[in-house]
N, C-alpha and C. Protein backbone atom coordinates (compact mmCIF):
# COMPACT_ATOMS: atom_id res chain seq x y z
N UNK A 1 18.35 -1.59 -10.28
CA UNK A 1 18.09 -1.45 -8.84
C UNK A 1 17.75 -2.83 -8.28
N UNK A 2 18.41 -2.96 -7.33
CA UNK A 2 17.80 -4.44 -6.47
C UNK A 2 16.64 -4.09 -6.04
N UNK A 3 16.14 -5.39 -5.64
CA UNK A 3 15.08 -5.60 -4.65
C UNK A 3 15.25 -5.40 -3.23
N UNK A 4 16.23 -5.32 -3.17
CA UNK A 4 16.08 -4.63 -1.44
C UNK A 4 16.16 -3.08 -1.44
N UNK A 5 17.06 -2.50 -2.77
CA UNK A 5 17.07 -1.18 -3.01
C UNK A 5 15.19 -0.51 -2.97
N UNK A 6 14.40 -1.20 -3.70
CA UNK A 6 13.43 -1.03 -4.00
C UNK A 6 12.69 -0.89 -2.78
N UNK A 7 12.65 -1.47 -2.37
CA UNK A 7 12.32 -1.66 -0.59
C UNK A 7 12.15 -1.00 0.05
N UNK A 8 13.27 -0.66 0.15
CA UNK A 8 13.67 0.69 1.32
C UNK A 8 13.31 1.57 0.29
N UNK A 9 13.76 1.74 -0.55
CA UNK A 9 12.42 3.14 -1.37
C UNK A 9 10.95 3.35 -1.09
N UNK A 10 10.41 1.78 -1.57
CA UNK A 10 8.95 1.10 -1.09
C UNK A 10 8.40 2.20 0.87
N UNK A 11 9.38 1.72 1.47
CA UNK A 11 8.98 1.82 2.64
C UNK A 11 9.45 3.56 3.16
N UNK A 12 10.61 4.32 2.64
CA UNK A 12 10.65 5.46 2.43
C UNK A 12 9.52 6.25 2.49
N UNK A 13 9.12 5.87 1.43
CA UNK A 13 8.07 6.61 0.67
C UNK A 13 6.21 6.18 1.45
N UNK A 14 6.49 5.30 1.71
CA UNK A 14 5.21 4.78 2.76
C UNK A 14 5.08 5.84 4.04
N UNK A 15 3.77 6.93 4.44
CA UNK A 15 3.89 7.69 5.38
C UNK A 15 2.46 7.32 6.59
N UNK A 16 2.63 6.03 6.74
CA UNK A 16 1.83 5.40 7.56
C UNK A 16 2.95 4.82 8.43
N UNK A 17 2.13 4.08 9.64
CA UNK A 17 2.73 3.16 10.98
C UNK A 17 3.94 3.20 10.63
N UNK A 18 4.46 5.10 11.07
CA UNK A 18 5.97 5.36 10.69
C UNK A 18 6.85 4.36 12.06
N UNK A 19 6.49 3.84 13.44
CA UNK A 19 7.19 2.90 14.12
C UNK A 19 6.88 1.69 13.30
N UNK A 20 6.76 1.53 12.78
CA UNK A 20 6.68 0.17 12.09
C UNK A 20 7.51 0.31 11.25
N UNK A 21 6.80 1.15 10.35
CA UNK A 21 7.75 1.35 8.93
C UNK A 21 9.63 1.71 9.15
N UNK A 22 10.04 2.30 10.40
CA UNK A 22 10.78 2.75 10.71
C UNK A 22 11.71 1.06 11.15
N UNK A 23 10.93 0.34 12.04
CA UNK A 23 11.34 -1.15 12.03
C UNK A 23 11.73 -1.93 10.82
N UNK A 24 10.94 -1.73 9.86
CA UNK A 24 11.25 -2.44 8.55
C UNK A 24 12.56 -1.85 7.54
N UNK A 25 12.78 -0.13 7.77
CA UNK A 25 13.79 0.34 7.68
C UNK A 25 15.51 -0.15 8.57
N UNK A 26 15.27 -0.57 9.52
CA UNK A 26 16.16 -0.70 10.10
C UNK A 26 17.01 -2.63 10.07
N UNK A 27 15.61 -3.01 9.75
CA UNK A 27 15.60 -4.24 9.81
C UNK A 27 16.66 -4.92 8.23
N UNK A 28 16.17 -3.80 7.33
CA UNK A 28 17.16 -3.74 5.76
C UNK A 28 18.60 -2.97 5.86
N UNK A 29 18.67 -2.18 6.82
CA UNK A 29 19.60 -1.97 7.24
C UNK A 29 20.86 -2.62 7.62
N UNK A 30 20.20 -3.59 8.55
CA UNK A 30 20.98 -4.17 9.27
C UNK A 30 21.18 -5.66 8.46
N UNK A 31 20.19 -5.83 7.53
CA UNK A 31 20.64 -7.43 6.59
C UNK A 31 20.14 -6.77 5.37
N UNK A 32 21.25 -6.77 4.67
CA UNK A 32 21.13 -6.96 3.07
C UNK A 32 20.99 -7.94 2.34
N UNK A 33 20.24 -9.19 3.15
CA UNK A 33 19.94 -9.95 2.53
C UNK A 33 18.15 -10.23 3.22
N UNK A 34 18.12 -9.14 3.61
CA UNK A 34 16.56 -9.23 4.26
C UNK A 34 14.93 -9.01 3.91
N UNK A 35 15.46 -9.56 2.22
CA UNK A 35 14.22 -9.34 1.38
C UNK A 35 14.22 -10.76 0.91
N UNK A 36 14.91 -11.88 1.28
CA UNK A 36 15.28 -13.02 1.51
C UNK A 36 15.06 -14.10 2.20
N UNK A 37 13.67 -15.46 1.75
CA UNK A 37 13.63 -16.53 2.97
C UNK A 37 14.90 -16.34 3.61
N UNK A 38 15.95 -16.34 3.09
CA UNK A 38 17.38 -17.33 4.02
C UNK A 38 17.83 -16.43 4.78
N UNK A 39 17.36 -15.05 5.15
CA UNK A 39 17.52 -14.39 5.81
C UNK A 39 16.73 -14.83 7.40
N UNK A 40 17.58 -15.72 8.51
CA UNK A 40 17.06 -16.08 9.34
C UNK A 40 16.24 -14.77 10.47
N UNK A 41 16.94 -13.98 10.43
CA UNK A 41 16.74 -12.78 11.46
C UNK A 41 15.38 -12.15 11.15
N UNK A 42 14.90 -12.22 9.75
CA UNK A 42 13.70 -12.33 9.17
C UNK A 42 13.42 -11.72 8.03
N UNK A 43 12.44 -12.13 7.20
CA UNK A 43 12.48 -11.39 5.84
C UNK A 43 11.45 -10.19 5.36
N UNK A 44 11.35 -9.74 4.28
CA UNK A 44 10.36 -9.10 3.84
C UNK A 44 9.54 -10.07 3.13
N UNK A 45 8.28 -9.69 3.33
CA UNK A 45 6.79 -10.35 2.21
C UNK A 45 6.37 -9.19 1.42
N UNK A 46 5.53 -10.03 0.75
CA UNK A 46 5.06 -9.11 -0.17
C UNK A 46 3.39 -9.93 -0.22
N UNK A 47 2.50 -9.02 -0.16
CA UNK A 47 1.20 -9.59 -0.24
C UNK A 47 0.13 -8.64 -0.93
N UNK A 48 -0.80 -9.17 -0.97
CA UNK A 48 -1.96 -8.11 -1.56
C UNK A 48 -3.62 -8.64 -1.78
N UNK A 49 -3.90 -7.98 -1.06
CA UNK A 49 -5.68 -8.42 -1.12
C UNK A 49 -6.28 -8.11 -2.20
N UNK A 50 -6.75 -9.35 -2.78
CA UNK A 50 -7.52 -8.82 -4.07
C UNK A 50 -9.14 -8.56 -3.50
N UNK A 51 -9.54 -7.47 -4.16
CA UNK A 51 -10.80 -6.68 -3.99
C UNK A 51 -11.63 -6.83 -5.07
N UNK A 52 -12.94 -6.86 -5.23
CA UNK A 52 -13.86 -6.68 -6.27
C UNK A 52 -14.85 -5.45 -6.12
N UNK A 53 -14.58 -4.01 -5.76
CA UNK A 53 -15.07 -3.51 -5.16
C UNK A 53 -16.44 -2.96 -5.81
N UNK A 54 -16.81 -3.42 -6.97
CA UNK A 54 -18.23 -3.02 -7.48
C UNK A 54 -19.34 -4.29 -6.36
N UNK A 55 -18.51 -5.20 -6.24
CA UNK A 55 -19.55 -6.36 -5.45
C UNK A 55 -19.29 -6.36 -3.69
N UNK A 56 -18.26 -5.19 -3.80
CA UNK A 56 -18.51 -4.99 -2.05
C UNK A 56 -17.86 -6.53 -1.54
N UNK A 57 -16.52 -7.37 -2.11
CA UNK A 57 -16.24 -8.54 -1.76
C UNK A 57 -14.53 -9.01 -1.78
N UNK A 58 -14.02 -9.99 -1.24
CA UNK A 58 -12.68 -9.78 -1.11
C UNK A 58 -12.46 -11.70 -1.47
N UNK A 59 -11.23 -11.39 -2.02
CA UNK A 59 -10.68 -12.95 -2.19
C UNK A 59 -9.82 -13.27 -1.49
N UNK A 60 -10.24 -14.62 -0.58
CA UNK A 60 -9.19 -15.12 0.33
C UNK A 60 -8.75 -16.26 0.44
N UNK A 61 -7.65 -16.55 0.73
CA UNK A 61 -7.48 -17.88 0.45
C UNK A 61 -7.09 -18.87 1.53
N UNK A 62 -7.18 -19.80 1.84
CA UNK A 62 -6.59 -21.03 2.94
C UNK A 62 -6.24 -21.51 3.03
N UNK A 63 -5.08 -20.89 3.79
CA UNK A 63 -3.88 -21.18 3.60
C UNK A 63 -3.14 -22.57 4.43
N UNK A 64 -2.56 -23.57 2.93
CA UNK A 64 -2.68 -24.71 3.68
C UNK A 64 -1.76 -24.92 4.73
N UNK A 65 -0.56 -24.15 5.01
CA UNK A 65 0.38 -24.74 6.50
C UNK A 65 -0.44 -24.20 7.76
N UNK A 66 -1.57 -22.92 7.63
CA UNK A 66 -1.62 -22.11 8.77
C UNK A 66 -2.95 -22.08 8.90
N UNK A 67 -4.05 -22.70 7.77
CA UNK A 67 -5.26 -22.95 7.62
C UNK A 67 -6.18 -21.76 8.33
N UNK A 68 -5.68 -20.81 7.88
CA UNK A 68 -5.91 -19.93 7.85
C UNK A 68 -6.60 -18.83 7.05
N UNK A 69 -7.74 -18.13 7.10
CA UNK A 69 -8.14 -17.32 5.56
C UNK A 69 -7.45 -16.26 5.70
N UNK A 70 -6.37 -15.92 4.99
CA UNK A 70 -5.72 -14.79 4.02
C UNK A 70 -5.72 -13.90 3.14
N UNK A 71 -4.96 -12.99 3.38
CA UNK A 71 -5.14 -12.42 1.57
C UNK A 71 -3.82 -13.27 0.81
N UNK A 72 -3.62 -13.07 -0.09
CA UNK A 72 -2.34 -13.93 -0.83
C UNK A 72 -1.43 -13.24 -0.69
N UNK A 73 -0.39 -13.77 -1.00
CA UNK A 73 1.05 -13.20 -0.51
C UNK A 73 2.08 -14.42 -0.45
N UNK A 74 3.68 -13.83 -0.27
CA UNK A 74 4.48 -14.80 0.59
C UNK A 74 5.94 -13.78 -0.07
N UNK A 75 6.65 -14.76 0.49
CA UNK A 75 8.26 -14.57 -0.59
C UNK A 75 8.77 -14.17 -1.74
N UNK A 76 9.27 -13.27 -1.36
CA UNK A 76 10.14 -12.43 -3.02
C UNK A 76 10.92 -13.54 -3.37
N UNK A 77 10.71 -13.33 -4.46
CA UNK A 77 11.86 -14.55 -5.64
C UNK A 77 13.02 -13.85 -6.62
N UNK A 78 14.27 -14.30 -6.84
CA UNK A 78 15.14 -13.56 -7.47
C UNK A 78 14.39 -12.52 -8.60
N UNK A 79 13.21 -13.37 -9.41
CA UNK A 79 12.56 -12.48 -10.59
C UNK A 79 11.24 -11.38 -10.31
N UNK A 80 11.83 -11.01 -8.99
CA UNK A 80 10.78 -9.79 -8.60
C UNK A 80 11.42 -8.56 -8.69
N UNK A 81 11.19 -7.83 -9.38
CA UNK A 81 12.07 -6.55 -9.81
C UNK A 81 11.37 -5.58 -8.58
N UNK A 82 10.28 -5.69 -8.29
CA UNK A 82 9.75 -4.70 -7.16
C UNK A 82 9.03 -5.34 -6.03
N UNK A 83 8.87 -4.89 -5.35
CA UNK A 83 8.17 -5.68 -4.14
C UNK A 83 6.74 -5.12 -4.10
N UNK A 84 5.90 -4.01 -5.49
CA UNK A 84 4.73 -4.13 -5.73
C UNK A 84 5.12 -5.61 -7.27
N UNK A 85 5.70 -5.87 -7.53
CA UNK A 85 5.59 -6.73 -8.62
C UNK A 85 5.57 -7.95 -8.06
N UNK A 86 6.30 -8.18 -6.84
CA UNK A 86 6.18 -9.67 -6.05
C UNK A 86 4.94 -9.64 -6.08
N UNK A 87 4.07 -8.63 -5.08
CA UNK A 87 2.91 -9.02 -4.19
C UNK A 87 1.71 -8.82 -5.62
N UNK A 88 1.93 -8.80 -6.59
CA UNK A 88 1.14 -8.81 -7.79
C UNK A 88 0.89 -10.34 -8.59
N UNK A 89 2.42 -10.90 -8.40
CA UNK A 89 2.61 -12.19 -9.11
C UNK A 89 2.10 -12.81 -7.83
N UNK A 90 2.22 -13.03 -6.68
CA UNK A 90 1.69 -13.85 -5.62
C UNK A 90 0.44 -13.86 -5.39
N UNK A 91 -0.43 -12.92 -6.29
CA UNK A 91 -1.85 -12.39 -5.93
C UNK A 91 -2.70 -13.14 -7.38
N UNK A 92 -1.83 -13.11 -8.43
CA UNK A 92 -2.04 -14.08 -9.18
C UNK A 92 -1.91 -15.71 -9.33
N UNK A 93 -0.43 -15.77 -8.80
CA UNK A 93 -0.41 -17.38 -8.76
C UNK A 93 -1.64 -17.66 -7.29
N UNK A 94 -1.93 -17.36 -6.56
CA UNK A 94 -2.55 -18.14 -5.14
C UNK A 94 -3.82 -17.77 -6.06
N UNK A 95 -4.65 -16.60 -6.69
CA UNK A 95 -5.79 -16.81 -7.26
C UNK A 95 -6.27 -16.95 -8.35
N UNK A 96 -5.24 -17.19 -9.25
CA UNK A 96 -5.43 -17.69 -11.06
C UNK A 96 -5.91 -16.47 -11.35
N UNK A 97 -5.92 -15.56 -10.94
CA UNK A 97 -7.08 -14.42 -11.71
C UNK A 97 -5.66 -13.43 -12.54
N UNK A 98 -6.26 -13.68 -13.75
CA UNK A 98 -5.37 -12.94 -14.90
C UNK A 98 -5.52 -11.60 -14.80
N UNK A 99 -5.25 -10.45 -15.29
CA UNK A 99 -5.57 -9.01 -15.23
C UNK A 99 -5.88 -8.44 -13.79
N UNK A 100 -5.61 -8.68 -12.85
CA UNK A 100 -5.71 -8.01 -11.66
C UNK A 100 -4.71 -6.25 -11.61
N UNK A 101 -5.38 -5.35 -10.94
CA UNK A 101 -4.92 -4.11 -11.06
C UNK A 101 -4.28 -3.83 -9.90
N UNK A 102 -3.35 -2.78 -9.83
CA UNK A 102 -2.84 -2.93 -8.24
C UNK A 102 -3.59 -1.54 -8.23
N UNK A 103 -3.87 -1.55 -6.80
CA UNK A 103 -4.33 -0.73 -6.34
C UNK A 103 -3.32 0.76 -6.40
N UNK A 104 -3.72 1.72 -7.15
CA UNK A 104 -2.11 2.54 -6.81
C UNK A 104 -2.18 3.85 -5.80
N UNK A 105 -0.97 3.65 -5.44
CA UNK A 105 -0.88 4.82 -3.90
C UNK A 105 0.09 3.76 -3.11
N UNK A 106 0.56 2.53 -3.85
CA UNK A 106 1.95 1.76 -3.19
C UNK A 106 1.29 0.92 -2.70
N UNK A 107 1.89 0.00 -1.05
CA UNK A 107 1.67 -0.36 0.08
C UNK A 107 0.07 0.23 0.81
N UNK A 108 -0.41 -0.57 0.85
CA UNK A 108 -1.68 -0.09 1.91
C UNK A 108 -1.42 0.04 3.61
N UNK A 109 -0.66 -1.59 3.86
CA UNK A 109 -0.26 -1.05 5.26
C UNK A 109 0.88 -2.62 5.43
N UNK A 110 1.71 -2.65 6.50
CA UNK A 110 2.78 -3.11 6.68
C UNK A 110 2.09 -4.07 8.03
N UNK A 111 2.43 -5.47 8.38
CA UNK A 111 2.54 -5.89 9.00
C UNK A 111 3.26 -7.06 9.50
N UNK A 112 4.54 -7.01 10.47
CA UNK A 112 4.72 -7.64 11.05
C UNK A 112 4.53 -8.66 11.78
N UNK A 113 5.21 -9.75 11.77
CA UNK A 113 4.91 -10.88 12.77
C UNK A 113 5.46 -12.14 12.64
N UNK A 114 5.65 -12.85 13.73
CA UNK A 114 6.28 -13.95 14.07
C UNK A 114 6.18 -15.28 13.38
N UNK A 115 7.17 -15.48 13.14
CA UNK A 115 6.82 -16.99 12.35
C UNK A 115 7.93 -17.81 13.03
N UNK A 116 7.74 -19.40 13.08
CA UNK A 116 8.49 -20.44 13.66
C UNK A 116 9.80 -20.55 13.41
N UNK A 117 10.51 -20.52 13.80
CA UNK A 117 12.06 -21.05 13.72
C UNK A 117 12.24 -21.82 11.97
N UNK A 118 13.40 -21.43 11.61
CA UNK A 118 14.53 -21.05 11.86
C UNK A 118 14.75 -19.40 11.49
N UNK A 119 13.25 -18.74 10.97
CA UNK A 119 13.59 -17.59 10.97
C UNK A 119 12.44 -16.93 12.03
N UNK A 120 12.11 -15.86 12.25
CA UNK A 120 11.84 -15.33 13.02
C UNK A 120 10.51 -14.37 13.02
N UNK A 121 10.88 -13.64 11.80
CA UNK A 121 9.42 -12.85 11.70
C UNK A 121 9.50 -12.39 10.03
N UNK A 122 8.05 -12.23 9.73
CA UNK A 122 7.75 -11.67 8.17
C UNK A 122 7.50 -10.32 8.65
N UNK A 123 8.18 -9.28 7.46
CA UNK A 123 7.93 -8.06 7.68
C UNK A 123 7.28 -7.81 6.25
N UNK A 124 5.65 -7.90 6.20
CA UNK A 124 5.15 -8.15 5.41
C UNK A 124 4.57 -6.54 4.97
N UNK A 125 4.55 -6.45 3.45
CA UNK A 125 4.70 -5.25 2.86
C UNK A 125 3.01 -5.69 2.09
N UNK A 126 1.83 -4.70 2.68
CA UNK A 126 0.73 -5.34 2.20
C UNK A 126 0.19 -4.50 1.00
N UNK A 127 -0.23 -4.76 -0.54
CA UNK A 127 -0.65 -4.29 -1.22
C UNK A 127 -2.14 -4.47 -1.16
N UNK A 128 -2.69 -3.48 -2.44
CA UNK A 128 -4.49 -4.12 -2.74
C UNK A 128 -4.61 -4.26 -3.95
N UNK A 129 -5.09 -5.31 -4.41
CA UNK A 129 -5.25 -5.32 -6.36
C UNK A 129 -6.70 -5.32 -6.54
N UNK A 130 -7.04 -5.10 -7.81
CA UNK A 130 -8.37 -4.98 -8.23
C UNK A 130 -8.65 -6.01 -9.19
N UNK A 131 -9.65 -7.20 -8.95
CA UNK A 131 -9.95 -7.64 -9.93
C UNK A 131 -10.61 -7.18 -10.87
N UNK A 132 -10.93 -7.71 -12.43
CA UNK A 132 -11.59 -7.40 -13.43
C UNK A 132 -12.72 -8.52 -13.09
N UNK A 133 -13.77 -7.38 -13.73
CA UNK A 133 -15.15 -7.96 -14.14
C UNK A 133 -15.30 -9.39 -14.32
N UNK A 134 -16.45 -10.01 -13.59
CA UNK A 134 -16.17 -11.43 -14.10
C UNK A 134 -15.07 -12.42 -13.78
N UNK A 135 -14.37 -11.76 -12.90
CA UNK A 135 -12.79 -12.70 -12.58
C UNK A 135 -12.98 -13.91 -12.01
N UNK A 136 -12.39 -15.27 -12.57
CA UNK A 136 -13.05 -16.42 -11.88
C UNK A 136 -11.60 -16.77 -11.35
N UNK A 137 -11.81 -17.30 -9.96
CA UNK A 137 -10.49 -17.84 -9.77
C UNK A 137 -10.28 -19.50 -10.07
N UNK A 138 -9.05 -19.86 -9.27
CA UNK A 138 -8.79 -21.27 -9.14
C UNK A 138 -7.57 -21.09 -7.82
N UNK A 139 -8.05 -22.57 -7.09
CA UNK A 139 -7.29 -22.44 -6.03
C UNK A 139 -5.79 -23.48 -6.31
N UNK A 140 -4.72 -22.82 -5.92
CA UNK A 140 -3.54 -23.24 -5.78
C UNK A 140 -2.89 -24.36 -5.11
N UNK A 141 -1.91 -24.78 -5.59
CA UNK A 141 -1.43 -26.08 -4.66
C UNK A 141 -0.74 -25.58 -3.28
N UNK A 142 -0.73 -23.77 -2.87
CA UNK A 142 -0.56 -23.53 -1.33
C UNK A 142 -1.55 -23.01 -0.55
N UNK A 143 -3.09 -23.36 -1.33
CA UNK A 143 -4.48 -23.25 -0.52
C UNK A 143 -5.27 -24.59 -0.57
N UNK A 144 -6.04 -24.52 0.58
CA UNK A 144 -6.68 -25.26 0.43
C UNK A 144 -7.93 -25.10 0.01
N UNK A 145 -8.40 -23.67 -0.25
CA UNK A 145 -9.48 -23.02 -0.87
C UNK A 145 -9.00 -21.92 -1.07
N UNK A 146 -10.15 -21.13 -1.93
CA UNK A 146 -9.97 -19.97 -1.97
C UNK A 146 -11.65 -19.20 -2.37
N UNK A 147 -11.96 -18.11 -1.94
CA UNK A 147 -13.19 -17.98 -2.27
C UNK A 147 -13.58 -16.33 -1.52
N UNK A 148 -14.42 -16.11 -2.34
CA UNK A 148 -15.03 -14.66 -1.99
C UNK A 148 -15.93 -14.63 -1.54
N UNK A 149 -15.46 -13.60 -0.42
CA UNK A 149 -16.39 -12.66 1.02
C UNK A 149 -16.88 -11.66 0.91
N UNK A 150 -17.81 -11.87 1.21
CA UNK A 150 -18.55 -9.45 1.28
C UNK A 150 -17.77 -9.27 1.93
N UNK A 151 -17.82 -8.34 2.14
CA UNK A 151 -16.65 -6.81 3.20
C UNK A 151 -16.84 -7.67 4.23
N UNK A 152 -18.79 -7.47 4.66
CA UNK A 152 -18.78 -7.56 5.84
C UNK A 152 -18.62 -9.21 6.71
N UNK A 153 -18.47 -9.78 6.23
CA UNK A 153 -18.37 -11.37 6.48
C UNK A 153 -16.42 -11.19 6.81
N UNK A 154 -16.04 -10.96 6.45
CA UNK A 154 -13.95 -11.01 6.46
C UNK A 154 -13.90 -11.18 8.16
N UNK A 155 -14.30 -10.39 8.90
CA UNK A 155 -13.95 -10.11 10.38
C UNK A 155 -14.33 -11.71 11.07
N UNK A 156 -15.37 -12.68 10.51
CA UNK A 156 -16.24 -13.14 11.11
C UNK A 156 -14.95 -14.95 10.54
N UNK A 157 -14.50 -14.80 9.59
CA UNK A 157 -13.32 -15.72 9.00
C UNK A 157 -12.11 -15.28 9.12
N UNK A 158 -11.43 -14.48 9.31
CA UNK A 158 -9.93 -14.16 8.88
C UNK A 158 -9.31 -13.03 10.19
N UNK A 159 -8.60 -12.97 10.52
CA UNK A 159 -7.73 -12.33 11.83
C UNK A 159 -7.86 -11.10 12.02
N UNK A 160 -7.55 -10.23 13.05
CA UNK A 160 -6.98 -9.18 12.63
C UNK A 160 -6.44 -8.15 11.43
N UNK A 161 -5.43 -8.96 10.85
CA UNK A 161 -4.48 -8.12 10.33
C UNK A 161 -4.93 -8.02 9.09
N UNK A 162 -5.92 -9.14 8.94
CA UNK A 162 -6.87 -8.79 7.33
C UNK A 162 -7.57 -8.33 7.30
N UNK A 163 -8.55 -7.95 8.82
CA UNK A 163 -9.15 -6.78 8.59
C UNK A 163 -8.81 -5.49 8.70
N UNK A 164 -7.88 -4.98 9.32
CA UNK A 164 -6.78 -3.66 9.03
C UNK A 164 -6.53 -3.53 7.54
N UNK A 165 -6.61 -4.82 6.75
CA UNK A 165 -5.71 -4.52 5.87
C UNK A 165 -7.09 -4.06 4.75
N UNK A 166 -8.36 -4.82 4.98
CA UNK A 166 -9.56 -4.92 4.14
C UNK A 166 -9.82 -3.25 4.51
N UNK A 167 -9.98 -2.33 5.87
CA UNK A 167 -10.31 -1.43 5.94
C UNK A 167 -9.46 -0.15 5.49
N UNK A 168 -7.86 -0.52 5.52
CA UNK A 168 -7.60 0.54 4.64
C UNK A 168 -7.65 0.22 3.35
N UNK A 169 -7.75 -0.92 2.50
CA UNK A 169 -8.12 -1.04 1.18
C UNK A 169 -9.16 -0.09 0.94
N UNK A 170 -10.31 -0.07 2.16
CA UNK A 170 -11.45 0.80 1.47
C UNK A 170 -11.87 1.98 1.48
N UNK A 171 -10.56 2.44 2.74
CA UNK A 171 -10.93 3.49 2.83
C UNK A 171 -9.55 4.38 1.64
N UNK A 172 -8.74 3.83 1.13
CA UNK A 172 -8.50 4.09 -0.30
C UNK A 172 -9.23 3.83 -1.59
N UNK A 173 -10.06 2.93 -1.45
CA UNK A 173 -10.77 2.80 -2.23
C UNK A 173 -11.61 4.53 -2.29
């Protein structure tokens, strides 16, 4: 199965922000190559907030083009067999943390949005992983930090869309 096959399964099967999800359906539709940077019209992401949820705390990272605090994430690569396996390996490389768990129940929530020319927008597919006990990170050569927040501190550093994404983490949690 491809990775775009996977996708549209991925997002199928997702029964949340069905206008959204319904956008991201249409959007693979219309480019079969839209799980793809080079897909100018725009691509799919893959991301995932890592959680520590015995310490009530989240790992984020800062992000160096957008200096921004994040959860980790970015671009599917030919060797992503799933687009929970992208946003797993991207959750590892941005936080060194070995053994991370994905959260299971799929996708937590989907968000869209604009990015600069020459493509257009990330249709970002958001997971949640679980670190293990003791997990120490290290920050990456596409952060400029990285470091853990209580719950309640995230709103007060990081946008919107990470806190949508921190509150349905917990309320699956």
């Amino acid at each position: 199965m491809s990775l775009h096959d996977d996708a549209v399964l991925v997002l199928k099967g997702y029964e949340n922000q069905q206008e959204l999800r319904q956008a991201y359906l249409d959007h693979l539709a219309a480019h079969p190559d839209g799980v793809w940077k080079s897909c100018h019209a725009g691509h799919v992401t893959a991301s995932a907030l890592v959680v520590d949820p015995v310490r009530g705390r989240v790992l984020l990272t800062l992000h160096r083009k957008l200096r921004m605090w994040l959860q980790t994430g970015g671009h599917c690569e030919p060797g992503d067999a799933t687009l929970g396996a992208a946003a797993l390996r991207e959750a590892v490389e941005e936080s060194g943390i070995a053994g991370l768990e994905p959260l299971p129940g799929g996708p937590v929530r989907l968000d869209r949005h604009r990015i600069p020319a020459p493509c257009h927008w990330h249709f970002d597919v958001q997971y949640a992983v679980v670190a293990p006990p003791g997990a120490e990170y290290a920050v990456s050569d596409e952060s400029l930090d990285v470091r853990w927040f209580p719950y309640h501190e995230v709103s007060d550093v990081a946008d919107g869309s990470v806190v949508r994404l921190l509150e349905a983490t917990r309320a699956r949690l």
